[in-house]
PDB file of N, CA and C in Angstrom:
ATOM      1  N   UNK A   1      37.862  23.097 -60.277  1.00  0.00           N
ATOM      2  CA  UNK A   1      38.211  24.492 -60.318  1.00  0.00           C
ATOM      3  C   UNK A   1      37.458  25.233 -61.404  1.00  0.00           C
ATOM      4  N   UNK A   2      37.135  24.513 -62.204  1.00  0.00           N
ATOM      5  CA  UNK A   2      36.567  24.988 -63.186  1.00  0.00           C
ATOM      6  C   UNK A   2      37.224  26.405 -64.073  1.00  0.00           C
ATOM      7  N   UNK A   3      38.539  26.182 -64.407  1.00  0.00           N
ATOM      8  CA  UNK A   3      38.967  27.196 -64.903  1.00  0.00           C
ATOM      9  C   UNK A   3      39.026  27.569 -66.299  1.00  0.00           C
ATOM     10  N   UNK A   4      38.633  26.200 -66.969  1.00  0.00           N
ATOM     11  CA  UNK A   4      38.206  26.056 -68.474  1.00  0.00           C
ATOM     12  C   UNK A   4      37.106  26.774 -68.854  1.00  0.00           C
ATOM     13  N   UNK A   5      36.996  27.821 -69.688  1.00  0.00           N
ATOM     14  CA  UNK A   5      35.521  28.598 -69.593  1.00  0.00           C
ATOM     15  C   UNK A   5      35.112  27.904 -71.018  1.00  0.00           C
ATOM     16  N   UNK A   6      36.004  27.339 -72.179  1.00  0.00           N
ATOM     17  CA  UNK A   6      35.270  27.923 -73.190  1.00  0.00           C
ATOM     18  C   UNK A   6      36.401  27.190 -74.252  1.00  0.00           C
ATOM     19  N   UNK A   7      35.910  25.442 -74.286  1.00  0.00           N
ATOM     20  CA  UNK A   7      37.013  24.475 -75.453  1.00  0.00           C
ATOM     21  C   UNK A   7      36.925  24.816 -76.262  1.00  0.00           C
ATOM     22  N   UNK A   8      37.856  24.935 -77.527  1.00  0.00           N
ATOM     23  CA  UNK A   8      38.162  24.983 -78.640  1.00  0.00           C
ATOM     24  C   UNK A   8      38.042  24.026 -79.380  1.00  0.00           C
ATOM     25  N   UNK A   9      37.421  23.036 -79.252  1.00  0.00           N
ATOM     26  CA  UNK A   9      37.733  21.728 -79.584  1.00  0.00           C
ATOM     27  C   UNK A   9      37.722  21.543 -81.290  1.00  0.00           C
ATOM     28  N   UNK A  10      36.701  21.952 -81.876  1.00  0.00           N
ATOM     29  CA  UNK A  10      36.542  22.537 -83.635  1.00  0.00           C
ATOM     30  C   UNK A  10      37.804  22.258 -83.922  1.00  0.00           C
ATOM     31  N   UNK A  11      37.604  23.889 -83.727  1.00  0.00           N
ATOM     32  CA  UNK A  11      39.247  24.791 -84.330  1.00  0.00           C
ATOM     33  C   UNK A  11      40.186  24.070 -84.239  1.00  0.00           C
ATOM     34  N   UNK A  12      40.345  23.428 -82.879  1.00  0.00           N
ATOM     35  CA  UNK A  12      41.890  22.630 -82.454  1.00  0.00           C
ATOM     36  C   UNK A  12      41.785  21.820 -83.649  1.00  0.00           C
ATOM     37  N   UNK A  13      41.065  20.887 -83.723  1.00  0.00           N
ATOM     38  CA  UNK A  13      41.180  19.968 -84.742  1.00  0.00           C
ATOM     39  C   UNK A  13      41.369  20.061 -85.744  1.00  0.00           C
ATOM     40  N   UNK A  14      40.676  21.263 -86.979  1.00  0.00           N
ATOM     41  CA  UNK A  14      41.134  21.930 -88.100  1.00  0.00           C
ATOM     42  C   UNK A  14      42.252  22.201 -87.858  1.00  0.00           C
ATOM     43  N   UNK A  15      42.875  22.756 -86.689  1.00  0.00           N
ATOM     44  CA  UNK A  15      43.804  23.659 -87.071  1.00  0.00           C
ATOM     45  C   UNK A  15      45.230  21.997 -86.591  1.00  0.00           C
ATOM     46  N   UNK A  16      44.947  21.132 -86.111  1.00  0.00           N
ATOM     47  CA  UNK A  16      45.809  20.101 -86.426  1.00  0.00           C
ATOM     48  C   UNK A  16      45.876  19.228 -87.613  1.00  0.00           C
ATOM     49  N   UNK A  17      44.936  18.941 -87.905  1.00  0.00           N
ATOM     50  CA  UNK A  17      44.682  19.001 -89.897  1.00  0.00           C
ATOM     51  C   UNK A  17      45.913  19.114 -90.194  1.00  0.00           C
ATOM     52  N   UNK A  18      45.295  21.031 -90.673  1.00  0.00           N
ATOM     53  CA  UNK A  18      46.327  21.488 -91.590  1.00  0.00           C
ATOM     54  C   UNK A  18      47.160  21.803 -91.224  1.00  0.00           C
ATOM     55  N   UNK A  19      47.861  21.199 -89.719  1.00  0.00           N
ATOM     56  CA  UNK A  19      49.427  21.351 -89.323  1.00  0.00           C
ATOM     57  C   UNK A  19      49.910  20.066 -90.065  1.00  0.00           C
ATOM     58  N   UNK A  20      48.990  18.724 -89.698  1.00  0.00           N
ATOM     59  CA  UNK A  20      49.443  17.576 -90.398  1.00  0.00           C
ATOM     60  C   UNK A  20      49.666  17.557 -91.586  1.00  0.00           C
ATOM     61  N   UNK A  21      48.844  18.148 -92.705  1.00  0.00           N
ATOM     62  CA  UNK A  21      48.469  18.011 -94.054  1.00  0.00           C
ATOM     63  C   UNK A  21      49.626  19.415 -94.877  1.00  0.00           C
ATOM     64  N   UNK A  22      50.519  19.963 -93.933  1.00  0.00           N
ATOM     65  CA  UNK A  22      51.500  20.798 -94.431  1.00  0.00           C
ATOM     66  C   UNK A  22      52.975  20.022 -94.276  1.00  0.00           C
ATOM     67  N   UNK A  23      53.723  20.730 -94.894  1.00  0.00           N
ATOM     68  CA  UNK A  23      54.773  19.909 -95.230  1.00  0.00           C
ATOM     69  C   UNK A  23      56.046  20.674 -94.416  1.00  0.00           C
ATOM     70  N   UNK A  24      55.517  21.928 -94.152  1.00  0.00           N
ATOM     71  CA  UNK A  24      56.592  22.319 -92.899  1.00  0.00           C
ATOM     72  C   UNK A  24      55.789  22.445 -91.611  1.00  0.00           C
ATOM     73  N   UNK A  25      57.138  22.356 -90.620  1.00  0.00           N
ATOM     74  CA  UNK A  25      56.543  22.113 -89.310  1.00  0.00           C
ATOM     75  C   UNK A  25      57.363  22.727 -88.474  1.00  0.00           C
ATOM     76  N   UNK A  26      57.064  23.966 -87.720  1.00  0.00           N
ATOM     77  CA  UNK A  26      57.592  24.251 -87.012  1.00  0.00           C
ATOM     78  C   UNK A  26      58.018  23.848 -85.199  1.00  0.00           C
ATOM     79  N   UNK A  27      58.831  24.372 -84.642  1.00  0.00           N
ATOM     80  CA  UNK A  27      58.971  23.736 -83.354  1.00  0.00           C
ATOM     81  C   UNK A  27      58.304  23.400 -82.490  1.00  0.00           C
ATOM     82  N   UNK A  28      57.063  24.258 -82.695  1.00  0.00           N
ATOM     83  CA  UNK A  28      55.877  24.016 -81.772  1.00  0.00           C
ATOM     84  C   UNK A  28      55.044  23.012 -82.280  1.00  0.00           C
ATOM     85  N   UNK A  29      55.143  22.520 -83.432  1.00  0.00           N
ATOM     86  CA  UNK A  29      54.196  21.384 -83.966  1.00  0.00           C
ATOM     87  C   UNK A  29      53.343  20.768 -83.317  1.00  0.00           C
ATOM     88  N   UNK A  30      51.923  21.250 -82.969  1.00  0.00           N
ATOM     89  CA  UNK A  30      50.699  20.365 -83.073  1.00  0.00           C
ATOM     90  C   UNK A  30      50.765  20.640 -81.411  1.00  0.00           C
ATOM     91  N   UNK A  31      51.733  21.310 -80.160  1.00  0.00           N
ATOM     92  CA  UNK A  31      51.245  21.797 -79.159  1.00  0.00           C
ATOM     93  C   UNK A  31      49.867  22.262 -78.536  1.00  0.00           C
ATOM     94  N   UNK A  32      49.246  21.659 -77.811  1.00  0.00           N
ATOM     95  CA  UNK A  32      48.203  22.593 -77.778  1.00  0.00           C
ATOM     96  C   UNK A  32      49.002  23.280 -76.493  1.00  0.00           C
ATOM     97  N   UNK A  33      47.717  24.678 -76.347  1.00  0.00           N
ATOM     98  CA  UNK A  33      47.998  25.528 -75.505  1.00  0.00           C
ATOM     99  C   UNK A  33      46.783  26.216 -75.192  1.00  0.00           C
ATOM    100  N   UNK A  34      46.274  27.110 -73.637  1.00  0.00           N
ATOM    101  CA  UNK A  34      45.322  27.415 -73.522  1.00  0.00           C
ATOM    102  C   UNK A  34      45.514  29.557 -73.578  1.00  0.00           C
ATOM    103  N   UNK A  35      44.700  29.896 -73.551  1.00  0.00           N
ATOM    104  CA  UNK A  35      44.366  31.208 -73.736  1.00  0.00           C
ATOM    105  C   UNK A  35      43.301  32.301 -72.186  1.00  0.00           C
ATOM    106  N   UNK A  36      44.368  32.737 -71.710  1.00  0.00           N
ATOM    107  CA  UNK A  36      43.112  33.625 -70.801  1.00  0.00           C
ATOM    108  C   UNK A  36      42.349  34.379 -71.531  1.00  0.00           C
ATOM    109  N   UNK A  37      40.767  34.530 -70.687  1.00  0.00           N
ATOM    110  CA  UNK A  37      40.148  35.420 -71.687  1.00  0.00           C
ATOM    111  C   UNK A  37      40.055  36.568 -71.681  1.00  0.00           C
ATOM    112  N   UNK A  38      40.979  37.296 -71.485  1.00  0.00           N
ATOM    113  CA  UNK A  38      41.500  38.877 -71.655  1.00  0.00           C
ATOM    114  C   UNK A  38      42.321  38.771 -72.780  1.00  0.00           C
ATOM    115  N   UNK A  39      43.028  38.002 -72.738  1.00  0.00           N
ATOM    116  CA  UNK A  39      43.784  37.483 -74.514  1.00  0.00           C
ATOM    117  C   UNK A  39      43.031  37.579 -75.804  1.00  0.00           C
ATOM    118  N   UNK A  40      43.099  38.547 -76.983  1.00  0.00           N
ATOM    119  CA  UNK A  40      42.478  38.095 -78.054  1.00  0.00           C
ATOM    120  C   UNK A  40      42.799  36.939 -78.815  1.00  0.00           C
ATOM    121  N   UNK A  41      42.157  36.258 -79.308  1.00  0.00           N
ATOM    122  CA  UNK A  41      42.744  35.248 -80.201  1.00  0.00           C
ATOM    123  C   UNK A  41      40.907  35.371 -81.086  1.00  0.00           C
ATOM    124  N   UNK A  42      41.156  34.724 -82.280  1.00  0.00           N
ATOM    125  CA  UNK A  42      40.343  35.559 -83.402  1.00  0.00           C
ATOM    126  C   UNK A  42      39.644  33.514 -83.400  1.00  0.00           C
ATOM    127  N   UNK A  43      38.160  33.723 -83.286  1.00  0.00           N
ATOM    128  CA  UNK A  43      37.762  32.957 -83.278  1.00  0.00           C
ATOM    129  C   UNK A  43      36.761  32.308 -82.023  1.00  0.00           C
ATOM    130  N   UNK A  44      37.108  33.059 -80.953  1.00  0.00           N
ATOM    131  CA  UNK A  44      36.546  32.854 -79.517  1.00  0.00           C
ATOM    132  C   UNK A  44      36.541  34.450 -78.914  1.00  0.00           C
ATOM    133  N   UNK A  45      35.783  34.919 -78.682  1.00  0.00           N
ATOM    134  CA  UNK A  45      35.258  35.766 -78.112  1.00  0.00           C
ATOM    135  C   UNK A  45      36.191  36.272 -76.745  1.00  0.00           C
ATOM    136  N   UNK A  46      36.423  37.234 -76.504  1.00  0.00           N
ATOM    137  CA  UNK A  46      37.728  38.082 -75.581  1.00  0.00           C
ATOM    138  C   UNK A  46      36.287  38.636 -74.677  1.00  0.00           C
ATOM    139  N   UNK A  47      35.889  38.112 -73.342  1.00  0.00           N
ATOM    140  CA  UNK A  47      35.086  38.434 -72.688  1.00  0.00           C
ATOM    141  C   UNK A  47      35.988  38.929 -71.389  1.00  0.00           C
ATOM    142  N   UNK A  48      37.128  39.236 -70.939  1.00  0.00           N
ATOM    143  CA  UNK A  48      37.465  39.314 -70.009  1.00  0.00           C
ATOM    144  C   UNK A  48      36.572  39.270 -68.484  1.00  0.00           C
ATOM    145  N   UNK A  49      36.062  38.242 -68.952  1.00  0.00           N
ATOM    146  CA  UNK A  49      35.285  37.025 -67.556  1.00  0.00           C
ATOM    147  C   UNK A  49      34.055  38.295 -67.487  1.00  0.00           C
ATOM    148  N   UNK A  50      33.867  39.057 -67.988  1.00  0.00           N
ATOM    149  CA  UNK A  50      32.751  39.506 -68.254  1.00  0.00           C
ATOM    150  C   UNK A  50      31.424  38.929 -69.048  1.00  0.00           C
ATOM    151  N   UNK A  51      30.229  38.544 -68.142  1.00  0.00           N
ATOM    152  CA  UNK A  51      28.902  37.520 -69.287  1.00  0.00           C
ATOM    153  C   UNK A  51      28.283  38.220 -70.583  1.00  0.00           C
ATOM    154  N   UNK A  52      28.792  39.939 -70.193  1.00  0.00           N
ATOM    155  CA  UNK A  52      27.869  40.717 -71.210  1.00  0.00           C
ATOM    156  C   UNK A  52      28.988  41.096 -72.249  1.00  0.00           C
ATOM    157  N   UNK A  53      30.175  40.355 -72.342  1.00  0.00           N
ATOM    158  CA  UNK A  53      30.572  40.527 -73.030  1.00  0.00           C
ATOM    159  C   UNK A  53      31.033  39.007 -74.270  1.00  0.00           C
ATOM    160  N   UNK A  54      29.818  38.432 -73.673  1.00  0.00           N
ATOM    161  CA  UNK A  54      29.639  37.066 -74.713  1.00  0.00           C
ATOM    162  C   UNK A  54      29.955  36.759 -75.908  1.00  0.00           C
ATOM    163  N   UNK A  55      30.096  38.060 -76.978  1.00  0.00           N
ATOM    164  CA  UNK A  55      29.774  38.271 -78.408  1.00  0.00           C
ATOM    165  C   UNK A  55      31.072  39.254 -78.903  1.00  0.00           C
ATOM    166  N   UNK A  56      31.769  39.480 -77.887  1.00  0.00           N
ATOM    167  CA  UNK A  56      32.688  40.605 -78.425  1.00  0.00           C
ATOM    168  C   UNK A  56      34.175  39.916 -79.256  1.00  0.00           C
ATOM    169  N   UNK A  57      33.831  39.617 -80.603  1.00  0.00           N
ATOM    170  CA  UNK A  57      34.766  38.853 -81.148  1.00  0.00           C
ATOM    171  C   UNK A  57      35.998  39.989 -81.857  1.00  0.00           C
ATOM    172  N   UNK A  58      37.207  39.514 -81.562  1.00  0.00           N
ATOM    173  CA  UNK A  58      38.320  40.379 -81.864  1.00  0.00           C
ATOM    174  C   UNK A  58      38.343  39.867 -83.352  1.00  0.00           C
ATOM    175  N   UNK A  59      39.444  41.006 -83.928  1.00  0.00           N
ATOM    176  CA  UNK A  59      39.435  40.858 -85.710  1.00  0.00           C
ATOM    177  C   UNK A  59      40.648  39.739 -85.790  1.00  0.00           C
ATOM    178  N   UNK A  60      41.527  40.428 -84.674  1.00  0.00           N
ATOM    179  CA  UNK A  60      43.205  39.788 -85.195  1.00  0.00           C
ATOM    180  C   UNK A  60      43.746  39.330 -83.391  1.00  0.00           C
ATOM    181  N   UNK A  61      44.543  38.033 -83.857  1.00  0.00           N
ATOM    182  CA  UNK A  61      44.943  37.858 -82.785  1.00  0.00           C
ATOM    183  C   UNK A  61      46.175  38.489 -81.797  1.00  0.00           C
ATOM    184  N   UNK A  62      46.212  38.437 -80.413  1.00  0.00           N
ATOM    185  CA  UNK A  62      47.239  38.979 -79.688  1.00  0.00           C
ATOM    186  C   UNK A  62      48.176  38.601 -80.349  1.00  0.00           C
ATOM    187  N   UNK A  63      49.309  39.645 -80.278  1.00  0.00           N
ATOM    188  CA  UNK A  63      50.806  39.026 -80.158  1.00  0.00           C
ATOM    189  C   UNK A  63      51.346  37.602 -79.606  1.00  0.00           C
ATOM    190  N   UNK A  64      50.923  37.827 -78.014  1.00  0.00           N
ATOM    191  CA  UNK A  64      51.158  36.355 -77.803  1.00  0.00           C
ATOM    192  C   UNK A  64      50.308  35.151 -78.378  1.00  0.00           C
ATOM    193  N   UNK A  65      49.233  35.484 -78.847  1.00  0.00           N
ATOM    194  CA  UNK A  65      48.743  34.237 -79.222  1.00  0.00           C
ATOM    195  C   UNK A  65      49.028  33.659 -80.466  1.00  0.00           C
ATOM    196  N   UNK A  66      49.799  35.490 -81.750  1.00  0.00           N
ATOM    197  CA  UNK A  66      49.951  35.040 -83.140  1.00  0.00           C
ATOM    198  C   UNK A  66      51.608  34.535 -83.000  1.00  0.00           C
ATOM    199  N   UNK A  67      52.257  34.466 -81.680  1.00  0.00           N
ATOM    200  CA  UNK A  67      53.752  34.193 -81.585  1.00  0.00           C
ATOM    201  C   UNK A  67      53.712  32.467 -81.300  1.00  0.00           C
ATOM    202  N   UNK A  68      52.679  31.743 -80.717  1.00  0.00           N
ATOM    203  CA  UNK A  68      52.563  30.882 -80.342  1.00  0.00           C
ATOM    204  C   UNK A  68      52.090  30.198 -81.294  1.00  0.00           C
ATOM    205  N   UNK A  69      51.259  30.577 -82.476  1.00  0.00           N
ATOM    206  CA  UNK A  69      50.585  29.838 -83.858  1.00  0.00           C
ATOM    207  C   UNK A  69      51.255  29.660 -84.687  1.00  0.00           C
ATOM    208  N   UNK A  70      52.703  31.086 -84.928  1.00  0.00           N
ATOM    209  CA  UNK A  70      53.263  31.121 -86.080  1.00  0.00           C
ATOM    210  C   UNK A  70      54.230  29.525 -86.063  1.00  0.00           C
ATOM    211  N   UNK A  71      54.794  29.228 -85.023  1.00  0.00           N
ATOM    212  CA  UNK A  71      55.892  28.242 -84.927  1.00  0.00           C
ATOM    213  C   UNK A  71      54.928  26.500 -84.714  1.00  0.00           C
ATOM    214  N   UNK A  72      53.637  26.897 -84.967  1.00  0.00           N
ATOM    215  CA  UNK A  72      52.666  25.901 -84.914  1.00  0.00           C
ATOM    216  C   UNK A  72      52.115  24.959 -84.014  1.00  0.00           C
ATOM    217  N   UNK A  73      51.629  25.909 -82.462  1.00  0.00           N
ATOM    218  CA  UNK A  73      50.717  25.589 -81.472  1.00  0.00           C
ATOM    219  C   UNK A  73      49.260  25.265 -81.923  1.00  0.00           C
ATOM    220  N   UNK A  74      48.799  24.884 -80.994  1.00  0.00           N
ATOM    221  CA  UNK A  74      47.224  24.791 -81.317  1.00  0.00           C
ATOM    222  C   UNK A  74      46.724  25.205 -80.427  1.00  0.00           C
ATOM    223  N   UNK A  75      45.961  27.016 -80.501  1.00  0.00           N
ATOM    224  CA  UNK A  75      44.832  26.912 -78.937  1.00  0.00           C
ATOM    225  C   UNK A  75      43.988  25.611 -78.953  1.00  0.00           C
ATOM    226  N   UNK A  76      44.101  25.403 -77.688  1.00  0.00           N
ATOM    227  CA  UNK A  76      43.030  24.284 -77.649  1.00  0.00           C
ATOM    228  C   UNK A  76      41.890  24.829 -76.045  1.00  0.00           C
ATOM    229  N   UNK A  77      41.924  25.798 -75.738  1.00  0.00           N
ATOM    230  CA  UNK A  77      40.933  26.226 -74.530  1.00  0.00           C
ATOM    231  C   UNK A  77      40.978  27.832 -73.899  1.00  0.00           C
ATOM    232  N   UNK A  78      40.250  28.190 -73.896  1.00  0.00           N
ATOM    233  CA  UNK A  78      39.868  29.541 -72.986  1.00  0.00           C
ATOM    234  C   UNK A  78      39.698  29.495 -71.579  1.00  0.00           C
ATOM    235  N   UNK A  79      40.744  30.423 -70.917  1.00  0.00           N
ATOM    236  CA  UNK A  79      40.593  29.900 -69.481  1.00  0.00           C
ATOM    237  C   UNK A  79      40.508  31.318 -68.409  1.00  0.00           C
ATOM    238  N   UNK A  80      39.932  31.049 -67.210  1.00  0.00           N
ATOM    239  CA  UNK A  80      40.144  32.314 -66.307  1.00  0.00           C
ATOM    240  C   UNK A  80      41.132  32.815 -65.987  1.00  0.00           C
TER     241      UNK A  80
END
């Protein structure tokens, strides 16, 4: 299907690090989760499946995506 546009794979990993290497842990602990790309999330580019929009990196992440980090998910993929 190919609906994966665009792994996170880096980030995921940093960002399970320093979920491990902290001493609180919220409910979502170390979840991964994926991201459509109309979604901002700060770090991967918000192309809404648009090619010419390759480079258009957001400052701050969506709501849903900073509601899903705060309790300690991990994006782990960009998807259609």
């Amino acid at each position: 299907m190919n609906a994966v546009t665009r792994v996170l794979a880096d980030s995921a990993l940093d960002a399970a690090d320093q979920a491990d290497a902290s001493a609180a842990s919220g409910p979502l602990h170390g979840v991964p989760f994926t991201i459509k790309e109309n979604i901002d999330c700060v770090g991967s580019p918000t192309t809404h499946g648009v090619p010419a929009m390759a480079d258009s990196m957001p400052s701050q992440d969506a709501p849903v995506v900073e509601r899903m980090k705060l309790p300690g998910a991990i994006p782990l993929a960009r998807i259609k």
